[in-house]
C-alpha atoms as a PDB file:
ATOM      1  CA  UNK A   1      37.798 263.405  67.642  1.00  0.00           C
ATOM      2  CA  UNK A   2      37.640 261.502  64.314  1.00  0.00           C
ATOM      3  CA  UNK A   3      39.608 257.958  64.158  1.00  0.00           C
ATOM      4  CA  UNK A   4      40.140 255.960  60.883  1.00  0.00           C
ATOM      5  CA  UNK A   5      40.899 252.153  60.303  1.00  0.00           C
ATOM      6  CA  UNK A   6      41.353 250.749  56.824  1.00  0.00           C
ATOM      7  CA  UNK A   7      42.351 247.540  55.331  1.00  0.00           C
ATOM      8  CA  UNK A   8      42.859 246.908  51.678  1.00  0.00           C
ATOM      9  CA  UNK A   9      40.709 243.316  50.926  1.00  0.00           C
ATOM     10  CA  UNK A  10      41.440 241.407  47.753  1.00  0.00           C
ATOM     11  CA  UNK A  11      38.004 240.863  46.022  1.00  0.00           C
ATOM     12  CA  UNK A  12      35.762 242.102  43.596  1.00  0.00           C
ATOM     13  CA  UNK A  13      33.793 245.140  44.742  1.00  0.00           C
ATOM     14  CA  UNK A  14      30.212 243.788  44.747  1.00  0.00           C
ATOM     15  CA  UNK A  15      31.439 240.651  47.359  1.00  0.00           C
ATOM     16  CA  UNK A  16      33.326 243.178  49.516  1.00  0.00           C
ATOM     17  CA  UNK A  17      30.100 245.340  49.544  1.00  0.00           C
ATOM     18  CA  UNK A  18      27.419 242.420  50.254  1.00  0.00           C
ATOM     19  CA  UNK A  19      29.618 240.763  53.182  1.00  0.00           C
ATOM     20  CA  UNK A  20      29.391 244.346  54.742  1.00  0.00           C
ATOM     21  CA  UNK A  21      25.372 244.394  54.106  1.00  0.00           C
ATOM     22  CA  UNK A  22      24.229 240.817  54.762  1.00  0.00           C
ATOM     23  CA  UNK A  23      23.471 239.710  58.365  1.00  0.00           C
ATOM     24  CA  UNK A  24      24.625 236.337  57.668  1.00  0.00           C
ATOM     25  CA  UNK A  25      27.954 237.847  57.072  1.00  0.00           C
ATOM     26  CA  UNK A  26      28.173 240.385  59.568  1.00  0.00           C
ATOM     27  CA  UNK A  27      27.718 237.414  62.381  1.00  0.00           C
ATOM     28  CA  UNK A  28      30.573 235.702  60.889  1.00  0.00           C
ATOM     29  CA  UNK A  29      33.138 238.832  61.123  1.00  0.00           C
ATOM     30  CA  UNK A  30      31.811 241.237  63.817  1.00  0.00           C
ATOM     31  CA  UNK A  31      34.183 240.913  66.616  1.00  0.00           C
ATOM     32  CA  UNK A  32      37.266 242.407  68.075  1.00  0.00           C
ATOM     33  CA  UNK A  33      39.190 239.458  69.887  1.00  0.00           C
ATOM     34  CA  UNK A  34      38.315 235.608  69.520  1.00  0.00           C
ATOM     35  CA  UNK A  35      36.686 235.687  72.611  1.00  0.00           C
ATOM     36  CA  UNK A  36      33.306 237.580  72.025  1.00  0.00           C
ATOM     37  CA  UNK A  37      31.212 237.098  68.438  1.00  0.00           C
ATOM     38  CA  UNK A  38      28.184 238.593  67.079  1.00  0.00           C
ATOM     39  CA  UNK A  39      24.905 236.843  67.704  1.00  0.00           C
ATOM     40  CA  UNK A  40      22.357 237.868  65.627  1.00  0.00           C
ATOM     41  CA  UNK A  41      22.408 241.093  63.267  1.00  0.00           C
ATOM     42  CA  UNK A  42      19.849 243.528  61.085  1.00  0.00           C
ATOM     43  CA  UNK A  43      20.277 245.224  58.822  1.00  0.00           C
ATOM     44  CA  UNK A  44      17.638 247.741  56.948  1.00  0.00           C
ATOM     45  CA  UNK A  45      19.984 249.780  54.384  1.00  0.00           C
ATOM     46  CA  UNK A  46      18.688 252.678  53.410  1.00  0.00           C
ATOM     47  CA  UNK A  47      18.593 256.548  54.861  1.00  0.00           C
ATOM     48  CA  UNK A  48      16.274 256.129  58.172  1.00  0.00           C
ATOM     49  CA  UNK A  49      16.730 252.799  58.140  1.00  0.00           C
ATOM     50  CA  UNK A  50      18.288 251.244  61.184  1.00  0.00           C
ATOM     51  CA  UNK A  51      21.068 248.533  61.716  1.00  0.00           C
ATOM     52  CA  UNK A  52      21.658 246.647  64.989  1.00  0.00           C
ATOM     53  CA  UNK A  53      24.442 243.572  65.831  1.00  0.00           C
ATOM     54  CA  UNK A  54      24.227 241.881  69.061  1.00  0.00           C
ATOM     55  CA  UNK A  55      27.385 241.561  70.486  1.00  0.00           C
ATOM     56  CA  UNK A  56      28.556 239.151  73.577  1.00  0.00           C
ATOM     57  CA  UNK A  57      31.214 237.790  75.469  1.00  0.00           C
ATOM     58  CA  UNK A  58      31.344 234.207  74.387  1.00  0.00           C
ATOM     59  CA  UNK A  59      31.270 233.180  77.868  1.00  0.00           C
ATOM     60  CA  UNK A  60      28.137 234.734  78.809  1.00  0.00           C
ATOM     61  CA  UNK A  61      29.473 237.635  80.996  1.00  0.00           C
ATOM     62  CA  UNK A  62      28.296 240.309  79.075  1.00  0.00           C
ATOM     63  CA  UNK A  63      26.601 241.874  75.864  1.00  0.00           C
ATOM     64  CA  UNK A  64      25.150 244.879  73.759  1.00  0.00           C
ATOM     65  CA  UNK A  65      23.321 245.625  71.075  1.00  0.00           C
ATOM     66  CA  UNK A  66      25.505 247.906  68.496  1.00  0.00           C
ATOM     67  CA  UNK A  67      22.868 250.172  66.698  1.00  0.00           C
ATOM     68  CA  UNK A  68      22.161 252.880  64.786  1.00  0.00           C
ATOM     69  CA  UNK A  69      20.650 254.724  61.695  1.00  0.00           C
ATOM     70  CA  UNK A  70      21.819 255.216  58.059  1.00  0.00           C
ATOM     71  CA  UNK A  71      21.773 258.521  57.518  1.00  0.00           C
ATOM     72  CA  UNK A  72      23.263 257.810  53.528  1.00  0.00           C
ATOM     73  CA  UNK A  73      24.102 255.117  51.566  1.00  0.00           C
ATOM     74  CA  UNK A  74      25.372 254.986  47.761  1.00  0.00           C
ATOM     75  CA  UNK A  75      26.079 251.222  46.713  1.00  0.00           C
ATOM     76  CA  UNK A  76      29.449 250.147  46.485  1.00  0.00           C
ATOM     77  CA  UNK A  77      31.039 253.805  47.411  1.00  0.00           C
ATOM     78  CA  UNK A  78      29.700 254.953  51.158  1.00  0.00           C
ATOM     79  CA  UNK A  79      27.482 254.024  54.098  1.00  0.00           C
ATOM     80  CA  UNK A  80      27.619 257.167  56.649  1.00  0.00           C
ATOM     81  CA  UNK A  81      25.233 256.210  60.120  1.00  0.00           C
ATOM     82  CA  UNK A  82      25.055 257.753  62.889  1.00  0.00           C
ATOM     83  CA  UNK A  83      24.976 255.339  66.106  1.00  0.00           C
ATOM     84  CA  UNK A  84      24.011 257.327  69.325  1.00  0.00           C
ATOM     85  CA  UNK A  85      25.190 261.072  69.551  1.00  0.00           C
ATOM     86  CA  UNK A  86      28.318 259.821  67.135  1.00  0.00           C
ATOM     87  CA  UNK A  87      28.644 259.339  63.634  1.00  0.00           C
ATOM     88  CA  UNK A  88      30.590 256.948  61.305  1.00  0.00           C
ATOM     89  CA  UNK A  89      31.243 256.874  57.699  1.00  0.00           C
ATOM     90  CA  UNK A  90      33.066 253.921  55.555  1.00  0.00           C
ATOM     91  CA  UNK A  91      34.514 254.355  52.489  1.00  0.00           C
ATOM     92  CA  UNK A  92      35.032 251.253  49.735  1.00  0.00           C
ATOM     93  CA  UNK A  93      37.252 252.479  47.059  1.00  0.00           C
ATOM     94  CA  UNK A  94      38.462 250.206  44.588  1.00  0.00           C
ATOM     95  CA  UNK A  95      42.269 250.319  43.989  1.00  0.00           C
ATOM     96  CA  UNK A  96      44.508 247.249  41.642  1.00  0.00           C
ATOM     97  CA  UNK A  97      42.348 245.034  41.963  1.00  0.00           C
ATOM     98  CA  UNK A  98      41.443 245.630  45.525  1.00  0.00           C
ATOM     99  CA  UNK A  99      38.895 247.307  47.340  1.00  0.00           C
ATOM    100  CA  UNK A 100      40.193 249.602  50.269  1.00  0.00           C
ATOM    101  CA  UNK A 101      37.990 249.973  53.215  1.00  0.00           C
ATOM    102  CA  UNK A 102      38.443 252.630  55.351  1.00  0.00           C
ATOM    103  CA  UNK A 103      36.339 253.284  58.351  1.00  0.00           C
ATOM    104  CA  UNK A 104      36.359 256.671  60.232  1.00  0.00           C
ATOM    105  CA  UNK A 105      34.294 257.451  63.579  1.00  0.00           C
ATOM    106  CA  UNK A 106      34.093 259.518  66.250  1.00  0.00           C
ATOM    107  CA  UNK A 107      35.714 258.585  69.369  1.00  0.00           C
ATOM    108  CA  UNK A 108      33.616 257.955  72.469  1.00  0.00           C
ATOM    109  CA  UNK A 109      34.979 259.220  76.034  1.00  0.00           C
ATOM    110  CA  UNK A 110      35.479 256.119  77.724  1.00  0.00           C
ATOM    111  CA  UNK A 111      37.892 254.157  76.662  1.00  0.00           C
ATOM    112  CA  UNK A 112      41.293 255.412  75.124  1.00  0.00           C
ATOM    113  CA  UNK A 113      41.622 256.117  71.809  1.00  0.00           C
ATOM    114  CA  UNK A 114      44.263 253.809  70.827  1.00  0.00           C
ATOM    115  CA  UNK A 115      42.075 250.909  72.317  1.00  0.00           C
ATOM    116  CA  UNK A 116      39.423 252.284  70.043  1.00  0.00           C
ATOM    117  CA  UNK A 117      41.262 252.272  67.293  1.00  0.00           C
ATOM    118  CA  UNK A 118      42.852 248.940  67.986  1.00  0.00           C
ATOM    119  CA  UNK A 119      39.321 247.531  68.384  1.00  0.00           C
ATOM    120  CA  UNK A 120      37.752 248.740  65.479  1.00  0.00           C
ATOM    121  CA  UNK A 121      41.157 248.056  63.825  1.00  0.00           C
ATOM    122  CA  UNK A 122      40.607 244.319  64.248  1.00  0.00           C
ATOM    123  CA  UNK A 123      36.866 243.996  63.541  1.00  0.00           C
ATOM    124  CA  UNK A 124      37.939 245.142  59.946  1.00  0.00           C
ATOM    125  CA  UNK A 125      41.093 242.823  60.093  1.00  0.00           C
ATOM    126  CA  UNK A 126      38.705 240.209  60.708  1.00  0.00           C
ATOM    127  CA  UNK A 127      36.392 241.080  58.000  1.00  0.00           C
ATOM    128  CA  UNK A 128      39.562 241.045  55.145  1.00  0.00           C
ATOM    129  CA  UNK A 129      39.873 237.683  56.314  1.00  0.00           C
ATOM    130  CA  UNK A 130      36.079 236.550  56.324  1.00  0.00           C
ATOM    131  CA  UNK A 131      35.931 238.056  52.213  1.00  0.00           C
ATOM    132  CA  UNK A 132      39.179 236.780  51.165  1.00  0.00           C
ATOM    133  CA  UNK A 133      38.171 233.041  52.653  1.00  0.00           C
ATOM    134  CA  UNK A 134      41.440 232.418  55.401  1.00  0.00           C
END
């Protein structure tokens, strides 16, 4: 099962694009709920390369590494990946002076899909707000 988030983020294209890319920025956005953030994050972006964002609870209880490979990437327009036996794809698609984001990804097995989407949901929430400076 496929699930989509978007979020419509009021800047030029090339800032939406590198705050996507750039490690520095990922660590500043990457996180679901206030209480976990994103440690430390790579990112190698081209097709084979690989990506990885360390995620934790920010009091200490627990942690991942989110990774995966690029499997295509055309600047400014698509980054598709493929992170474990699932795959994701995000669209940027600029639109009055927007850009619209949209994120679709395969659901994993479990945790329910609506906390899925409500997860992934507010990661992007959280990077409108990191581009657009709140």
């Amino acid at each position: 099962m496929k699930i989509t988030v978007s979020t419509s983020v009021s800047a030029p294209i090339a800032d939406v694009w590198t705050a996507y890319v750039t490690p520095e920025d990922i660590i500043q956005w990457n996180a679901a709920s206030d209480d976990w953030h994103t440690t430390s994050s790579t990112v190698d972006l081209r097709p084979g390369g690989k990506f990885s964002s360390r995620m934790e609870a920010k009091d200490g209880s627990f942690g991942f590494d989110f990774e995966g490979t690029y499997t295509n990437v055309v600047d400014h327009q698509l980054i598709e990946y493929s992170f474990g036996d699932r795959e994701a794809q995000i669209r940027f698609e600029e639109l009055d002076g927007a850009v619209l984001v949209t994120v679709e990804f395969d659901a994993e097995t479990e945790n329910p899909v609506e906390m899925q989407r409500e997860g992934w949901q507010a990661i992007l929430n959280n990077f409108k707000r990191h581009v657009e400076g709140e």
